[in-house]
Protein backbone atom coordinates (compact mmCIF):
# COMPACT_ATOMS: atom_id res chain seq x y z
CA UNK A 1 38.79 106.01 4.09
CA UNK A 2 40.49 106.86 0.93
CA UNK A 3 44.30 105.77 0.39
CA UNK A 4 46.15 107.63 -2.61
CA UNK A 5 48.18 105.68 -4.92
CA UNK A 6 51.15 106.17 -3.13
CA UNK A 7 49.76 104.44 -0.16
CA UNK A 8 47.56 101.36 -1.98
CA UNK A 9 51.07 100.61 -3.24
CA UNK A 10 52.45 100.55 0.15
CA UNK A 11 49.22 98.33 1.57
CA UNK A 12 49.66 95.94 -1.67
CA UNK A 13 53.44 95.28 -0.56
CA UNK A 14 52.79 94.92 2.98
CA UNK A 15 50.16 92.43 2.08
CA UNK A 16 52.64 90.81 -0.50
CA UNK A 17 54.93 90.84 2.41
CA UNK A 18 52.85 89.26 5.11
CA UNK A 19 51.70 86.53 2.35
CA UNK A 20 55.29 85.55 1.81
CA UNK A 21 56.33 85.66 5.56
CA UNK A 22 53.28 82.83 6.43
CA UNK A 23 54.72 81.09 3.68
CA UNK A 24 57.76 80.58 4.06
CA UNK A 25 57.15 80.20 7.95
CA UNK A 26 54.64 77.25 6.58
CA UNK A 27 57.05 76.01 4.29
CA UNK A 28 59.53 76.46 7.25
CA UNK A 29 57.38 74.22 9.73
CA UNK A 30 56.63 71.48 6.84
CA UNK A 31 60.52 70.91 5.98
CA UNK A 32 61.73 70.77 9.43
CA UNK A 33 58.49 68.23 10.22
CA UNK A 34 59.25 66.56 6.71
CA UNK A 35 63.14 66.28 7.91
CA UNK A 36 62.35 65.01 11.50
CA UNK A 37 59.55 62.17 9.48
CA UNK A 38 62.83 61.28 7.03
CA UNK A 39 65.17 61.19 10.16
CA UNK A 40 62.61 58.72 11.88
CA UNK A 41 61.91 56.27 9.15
CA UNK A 42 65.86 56.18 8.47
CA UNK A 43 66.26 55.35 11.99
CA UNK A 44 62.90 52.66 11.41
CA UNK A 45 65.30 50.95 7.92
CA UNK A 46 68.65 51.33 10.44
CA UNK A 47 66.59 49.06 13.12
CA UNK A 48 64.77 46.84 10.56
CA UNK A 49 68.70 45.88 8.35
CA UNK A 50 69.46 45.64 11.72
CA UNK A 51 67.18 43.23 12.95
CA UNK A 52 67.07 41.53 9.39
CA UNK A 53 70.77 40.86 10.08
CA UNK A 54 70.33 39.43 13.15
CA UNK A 55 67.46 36.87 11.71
CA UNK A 56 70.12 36.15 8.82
CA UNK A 57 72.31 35.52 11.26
CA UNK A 58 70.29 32.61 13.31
CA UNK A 59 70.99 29.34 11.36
CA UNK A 60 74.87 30.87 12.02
CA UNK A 61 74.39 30.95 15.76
CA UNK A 62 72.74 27.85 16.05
CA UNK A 63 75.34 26.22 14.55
CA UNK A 64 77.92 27.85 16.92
CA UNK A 65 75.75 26.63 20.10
CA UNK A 66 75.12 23.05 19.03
CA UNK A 67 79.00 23.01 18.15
CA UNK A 68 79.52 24.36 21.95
CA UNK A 69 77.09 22.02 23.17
CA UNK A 70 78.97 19.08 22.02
CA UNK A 71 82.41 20.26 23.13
CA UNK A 72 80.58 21.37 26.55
CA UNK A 73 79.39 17.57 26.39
CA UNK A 74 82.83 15.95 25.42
CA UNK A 75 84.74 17.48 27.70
CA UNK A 76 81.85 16.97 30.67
CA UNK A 77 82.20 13.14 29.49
CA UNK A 78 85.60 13.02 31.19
CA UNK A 79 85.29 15.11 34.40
CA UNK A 80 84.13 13.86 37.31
CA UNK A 81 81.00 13.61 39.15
CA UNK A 82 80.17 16.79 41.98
CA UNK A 83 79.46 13.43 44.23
CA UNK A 84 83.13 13.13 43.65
CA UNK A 85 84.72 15.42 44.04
CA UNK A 86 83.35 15.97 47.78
CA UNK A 87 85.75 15.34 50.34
CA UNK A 88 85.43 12.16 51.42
CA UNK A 89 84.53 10.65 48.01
CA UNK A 90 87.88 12.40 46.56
CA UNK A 91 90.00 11.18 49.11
CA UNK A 92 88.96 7.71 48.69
CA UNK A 93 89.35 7.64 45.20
CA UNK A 94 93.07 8.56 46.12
CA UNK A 95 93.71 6.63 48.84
CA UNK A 96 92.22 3.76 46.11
CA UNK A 97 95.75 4.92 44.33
CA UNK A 98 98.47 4.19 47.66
CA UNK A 99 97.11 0.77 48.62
CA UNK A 100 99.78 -1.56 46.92
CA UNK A 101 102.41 1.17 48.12
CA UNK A 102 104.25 2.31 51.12
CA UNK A 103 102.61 5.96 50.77
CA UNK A 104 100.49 7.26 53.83
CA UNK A 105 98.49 9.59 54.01
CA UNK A 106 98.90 12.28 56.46
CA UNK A 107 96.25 15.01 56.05
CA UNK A 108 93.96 16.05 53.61
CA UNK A 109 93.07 20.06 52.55
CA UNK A 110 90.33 21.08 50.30
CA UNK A 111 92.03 24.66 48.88
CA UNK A 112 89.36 27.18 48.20
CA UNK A 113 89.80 29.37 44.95
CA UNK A 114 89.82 33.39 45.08
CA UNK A 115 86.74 33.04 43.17
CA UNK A 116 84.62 30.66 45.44
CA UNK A 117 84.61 33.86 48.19
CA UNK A 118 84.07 37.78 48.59
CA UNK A 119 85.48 40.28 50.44
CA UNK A 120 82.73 39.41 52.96
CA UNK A 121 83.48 35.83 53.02
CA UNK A 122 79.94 34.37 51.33
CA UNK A 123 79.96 32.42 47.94
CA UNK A 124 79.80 34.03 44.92
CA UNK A 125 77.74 32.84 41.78
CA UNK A 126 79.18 29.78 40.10
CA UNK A 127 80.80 29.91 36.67
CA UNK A 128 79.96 26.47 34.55
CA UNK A 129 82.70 24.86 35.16
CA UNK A 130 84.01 24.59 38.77
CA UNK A 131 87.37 24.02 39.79
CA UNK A 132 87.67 21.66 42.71
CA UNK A 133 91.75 21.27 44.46
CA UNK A 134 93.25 19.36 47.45
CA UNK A 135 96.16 19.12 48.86
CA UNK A 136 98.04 16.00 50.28
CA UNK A 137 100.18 15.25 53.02
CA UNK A 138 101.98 12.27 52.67
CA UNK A 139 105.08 9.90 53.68
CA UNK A 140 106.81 7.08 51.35
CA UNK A 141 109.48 6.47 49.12
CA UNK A 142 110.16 8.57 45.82
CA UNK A 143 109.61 5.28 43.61
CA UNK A 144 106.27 4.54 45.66
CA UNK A 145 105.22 7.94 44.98
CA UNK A 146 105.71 8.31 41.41
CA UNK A 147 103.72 5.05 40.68
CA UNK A 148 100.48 6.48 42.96
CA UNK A 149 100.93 10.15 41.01
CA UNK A 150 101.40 7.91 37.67
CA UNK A 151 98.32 6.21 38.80
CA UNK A 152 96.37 9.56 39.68
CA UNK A 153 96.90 10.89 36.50
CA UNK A 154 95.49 8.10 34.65
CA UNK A 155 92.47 7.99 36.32
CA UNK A 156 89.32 7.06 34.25
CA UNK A 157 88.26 10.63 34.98
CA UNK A 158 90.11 14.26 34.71
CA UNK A 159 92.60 14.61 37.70
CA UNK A 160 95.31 17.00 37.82
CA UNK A 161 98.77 17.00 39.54
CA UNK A 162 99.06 20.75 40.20
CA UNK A 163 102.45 20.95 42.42
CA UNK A 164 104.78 18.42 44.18
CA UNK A 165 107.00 18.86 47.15
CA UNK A 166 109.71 16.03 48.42
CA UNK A 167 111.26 17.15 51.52
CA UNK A 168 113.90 14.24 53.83
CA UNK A 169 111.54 13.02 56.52
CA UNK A 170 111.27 15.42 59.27
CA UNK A 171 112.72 17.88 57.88
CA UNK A 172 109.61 21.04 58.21
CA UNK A 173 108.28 22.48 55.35
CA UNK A 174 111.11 25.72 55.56
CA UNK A 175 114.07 23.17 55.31
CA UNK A 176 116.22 23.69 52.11
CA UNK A 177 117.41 21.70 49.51
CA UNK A 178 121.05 22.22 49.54
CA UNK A 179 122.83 19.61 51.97
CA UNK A 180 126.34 20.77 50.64
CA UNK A 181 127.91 21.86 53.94
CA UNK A 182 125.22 21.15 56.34
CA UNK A 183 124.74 19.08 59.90
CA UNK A 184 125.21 15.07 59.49
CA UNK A 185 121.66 15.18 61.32
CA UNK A 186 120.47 16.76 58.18
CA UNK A 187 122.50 14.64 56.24
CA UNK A 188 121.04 11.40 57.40
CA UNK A 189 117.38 12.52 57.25
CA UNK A 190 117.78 13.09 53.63
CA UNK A 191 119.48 9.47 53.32
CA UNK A 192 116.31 8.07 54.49
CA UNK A 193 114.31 6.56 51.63
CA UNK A 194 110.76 7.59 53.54
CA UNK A 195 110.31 11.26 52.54
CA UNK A 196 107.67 14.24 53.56
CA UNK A 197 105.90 14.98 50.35
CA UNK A 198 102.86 17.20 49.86
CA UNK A 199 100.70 17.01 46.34
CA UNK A 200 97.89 18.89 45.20
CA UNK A 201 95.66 17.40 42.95
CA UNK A 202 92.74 19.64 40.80
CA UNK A 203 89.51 18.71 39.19
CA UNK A 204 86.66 20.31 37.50
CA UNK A 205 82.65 19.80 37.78
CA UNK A 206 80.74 21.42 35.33
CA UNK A 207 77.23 23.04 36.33
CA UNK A 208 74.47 24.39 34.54
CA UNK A 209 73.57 26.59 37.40
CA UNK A 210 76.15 29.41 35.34
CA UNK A 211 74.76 29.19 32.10
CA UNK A 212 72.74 32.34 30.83
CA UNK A 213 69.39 31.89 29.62
């Protein structure tokens, strides 16, 4: 088959045509493969700065946990045993604290935290350190009381005073304070040198079981 000029021109061009299509649709393919590779090893330099930050970074951090460790370890040094803070270990230890007084001791109430419990009423996981509170229900004289508190409180070991309440002896826990105006019943009760005082004292254990690995 013979093609006139006219149409050899026509076939060159349509060849010309098809040779630049494939490639630019090559050259196409290669930059968007050539910009995914750069996007990749960018991501590769991202993750190794990253990680070579993080090695820098090491000494730093073991610094911070030894200095942690040691504060972990001073303050440890001054809490108490968990074999004493159980119940009847901790109220010995206070009742150590009333014997050259007139202060009884009433009752005796370990207070459970919010944290200690769910919802459902079972134990959640333990934090490192562990708060540990009772309260007291006592009798004696003001004077009595503030040398056994005084005495609490200096204890070779952490123990807190978290609240105090002095009531006249007898009087309920929802009687007032005000006297001004009231019954001489009332009156006399709160003449009485033996008062109704409740104390809660607070301690902390500290566990490993919380720490992270």
């Amino acid at each position: 088959m013979k093609f006139n000029e006219k149409q050899k021109i026509v076939l060159v061009l349509l060849v010309f045509l098809a040779v630049i299509g494939g490639l630019t649709a090559l050259n196409y393919l290669k930059f968007r493969n050539r910009s995914e590779l750069l996007a990749k090893i960018d991501a590769l330099v991202a993750e190794e700065t990253k990680a070579n930050n993080k090695i820098k970074r090491i000494p730093e951090l073991r610094e911070k946990r030894a200095n942690l460790a040691n504060i972990i370890d001073e303050y440890t040094a001054i809490l108490p045993k968990e074999e004493h803070t159980q119940h009847d270990a901790f109220v010995e230890i206070i009742d150590s604290y009333r014997k050259d007084t007139q202060i009884v001791i009433q009752k005796t109430e370990y207070i459970k935290g919010r944290d200690e419990v769910d919802k459902k009423g079972k134990p959640t996981a333990k934090e490192n350190f562990i708060r540990h509170r009772y309260r007291f229900k006592l009798v004696g004289t003001v004077p009595d009381f503030l040398r056994f508190i005084n005495k609490i409180e200096n204890h070779t070991r952490f123990l807190k005073i978290d609240a105090i309440s002095i009531r006249p002896l007898g009087s309920g826990e929802d009687a007032g304070g005000d006297f001004e105006g009231g019954d001489a019943e009332e009156i006399a009760k709160a003449r009485i040198p033996f008062k109704d005082i409740e104390v809660t004292v607070s301690t902390y254990t500290y566990s490993k079981i919380g720490e992270k690995k």
